[in-house]
C-alpha atoms as a PDB file:
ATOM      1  CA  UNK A   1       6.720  -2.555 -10.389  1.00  0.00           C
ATOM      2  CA  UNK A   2       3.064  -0.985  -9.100  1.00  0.00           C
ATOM      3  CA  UNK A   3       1.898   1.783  -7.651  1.00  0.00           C
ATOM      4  CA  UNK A   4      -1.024   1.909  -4.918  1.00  0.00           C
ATOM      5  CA  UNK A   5      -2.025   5.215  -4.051  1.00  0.00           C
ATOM      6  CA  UNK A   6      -4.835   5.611  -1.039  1.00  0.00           C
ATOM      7  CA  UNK A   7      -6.606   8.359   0.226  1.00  0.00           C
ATOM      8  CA  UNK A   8      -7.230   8.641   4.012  1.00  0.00           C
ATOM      9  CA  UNK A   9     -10.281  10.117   6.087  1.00  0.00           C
ATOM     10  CA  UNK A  10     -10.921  10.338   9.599  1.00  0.00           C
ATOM     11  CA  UNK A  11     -12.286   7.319  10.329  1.00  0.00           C
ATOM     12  CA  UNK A  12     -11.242   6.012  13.656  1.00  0.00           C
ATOM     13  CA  UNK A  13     -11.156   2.268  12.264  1.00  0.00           C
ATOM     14  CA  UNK A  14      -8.429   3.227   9.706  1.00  0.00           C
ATOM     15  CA  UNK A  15      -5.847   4.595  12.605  1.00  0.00           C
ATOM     16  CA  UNK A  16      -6.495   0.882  15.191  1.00  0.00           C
ATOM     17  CA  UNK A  17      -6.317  -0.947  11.608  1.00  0.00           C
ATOM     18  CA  UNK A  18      -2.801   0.523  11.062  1.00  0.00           C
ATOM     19  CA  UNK A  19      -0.111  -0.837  13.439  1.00  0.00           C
ATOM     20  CA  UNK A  20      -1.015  -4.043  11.690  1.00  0.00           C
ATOM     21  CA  UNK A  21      -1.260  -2.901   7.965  1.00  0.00           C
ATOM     22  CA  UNK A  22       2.840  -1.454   8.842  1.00  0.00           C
ATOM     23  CA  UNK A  23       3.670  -5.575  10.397  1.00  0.00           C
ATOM     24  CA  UNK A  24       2.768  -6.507   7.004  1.00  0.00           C
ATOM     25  CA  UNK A  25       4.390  -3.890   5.060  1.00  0.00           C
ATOM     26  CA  UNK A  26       7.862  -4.732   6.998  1.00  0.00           C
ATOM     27  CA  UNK A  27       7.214  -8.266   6.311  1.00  0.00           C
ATOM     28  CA  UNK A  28       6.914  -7.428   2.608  1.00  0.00           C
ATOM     29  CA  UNK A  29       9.950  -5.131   2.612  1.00  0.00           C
ATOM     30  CA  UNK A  30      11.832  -7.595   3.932  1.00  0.00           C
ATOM     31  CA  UNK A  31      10.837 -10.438   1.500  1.00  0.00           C
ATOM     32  CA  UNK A  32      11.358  -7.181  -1.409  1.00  0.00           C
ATOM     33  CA  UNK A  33       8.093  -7.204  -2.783  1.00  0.00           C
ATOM     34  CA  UNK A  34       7.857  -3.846  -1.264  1.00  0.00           C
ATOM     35  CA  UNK A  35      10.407  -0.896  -1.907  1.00  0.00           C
ATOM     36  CA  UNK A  36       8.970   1.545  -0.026  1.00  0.00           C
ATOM     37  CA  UNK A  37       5.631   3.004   0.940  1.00  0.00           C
ATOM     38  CA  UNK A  38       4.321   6.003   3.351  1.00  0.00           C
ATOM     39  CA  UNK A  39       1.536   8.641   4.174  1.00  0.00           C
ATOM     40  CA  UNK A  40       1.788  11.830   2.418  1.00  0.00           C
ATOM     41  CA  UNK A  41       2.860  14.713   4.636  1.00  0.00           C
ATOM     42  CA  UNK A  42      -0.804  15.765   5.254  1.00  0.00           C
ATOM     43  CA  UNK A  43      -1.582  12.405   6.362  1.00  0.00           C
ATOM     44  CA  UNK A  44      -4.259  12.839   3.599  1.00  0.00           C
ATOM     45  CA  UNK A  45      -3.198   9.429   1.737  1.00  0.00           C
ATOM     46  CA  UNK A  46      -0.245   7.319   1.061  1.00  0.00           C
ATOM     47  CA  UNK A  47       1.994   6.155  -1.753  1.00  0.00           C
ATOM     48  CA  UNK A  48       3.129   2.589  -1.955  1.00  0.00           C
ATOM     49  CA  UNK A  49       5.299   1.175  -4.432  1.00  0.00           C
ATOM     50  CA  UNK A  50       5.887  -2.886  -4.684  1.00  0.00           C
ATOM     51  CA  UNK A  51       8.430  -4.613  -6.922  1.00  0.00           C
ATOM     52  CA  UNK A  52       6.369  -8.303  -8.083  1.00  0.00           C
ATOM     53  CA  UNK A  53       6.501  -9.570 -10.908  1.00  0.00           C
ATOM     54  CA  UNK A  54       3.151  -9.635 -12.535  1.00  0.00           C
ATOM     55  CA  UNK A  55      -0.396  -7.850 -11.855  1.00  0.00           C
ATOM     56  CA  UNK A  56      -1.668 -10.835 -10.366  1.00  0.00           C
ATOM     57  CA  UNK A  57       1.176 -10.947  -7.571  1.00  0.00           C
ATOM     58  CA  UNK A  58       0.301  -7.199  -6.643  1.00  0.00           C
ATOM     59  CA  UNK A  59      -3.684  -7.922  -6.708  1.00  0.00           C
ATOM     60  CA  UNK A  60      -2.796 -11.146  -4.512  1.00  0.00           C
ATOM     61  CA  UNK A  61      -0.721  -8.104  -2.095  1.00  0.00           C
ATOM     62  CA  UNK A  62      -3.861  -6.219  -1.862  1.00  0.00           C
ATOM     63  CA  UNK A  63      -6.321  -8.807  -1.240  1.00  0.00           C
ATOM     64  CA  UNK A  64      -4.374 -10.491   1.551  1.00  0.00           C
ATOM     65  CA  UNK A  65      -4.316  -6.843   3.570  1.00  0.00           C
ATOM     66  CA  UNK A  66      -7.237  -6.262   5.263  1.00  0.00           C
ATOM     67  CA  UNK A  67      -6.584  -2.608   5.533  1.00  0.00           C
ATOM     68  CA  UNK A  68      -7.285  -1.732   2.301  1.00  0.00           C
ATOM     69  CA  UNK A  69     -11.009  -2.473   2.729  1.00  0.00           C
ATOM     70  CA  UNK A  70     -11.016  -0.661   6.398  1.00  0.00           C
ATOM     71  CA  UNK A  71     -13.497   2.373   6.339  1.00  0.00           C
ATOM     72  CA  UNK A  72     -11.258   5.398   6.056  1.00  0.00           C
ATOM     73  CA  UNK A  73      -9.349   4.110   3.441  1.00  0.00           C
ATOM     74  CA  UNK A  74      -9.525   4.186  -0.212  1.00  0.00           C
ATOM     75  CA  UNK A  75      -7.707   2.873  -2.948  1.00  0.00           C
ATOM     76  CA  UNK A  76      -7.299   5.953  -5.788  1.00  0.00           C
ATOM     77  CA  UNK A  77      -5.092   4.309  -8.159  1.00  0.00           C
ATOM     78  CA  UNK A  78      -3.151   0.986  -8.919  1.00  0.00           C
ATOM     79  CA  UNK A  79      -0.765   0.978 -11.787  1.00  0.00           C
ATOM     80  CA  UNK A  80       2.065  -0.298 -12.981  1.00  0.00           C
ATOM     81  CA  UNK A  81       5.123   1.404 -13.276  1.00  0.00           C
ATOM     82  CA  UNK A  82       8.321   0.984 -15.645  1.00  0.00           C
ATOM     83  CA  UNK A  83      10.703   3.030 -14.000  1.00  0.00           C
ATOM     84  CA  UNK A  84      14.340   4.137 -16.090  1.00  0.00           C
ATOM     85  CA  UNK A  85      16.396   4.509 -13.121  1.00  0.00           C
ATOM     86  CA  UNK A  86      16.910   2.377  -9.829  1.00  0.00           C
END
């Protein structure tokens, strides 16, 4: 699994970017390469965690979405994760 954490500012191209960053994320969740992702309850980022099976399968997810290059958003961290309980 990986983690992609983002940071939000007020940038009014983030918020008209965003109805189709969440298409993409359903489409995702559905396929279940994504397990679950939202803001944080400041809106001040978000938390985003996808189940693929290699780094270069979660880089390919972040390339593909132009959102995460939109001005108001920044990636903070990408890692992966070995959770102990699902």
């Amino acid at each position: 699994m990986f983690i992609l954490e983002l940071s939000f500012s007020d940038e009014p191209d983030r918020l008209a970017a965003r109805p189709a960053h969440r298409e993409r994320l359903q489409a995702l969740h559905q396929e279940g390469r994504l397990v679950m992702a939202g803001p944080f309850a400041d809106d001040s980022g978000a938390m985003l965690i996808f189940d693929v099976p290699d780094a270069e399968a979660f880089a390919a997810i972040v390339a593909e979405d132009p959102y995460y290059r939109t001005p108001g958003v920044t990636i903070t961290s990408q890692r992966e994760w070995s959770p102990i309980v699902r």
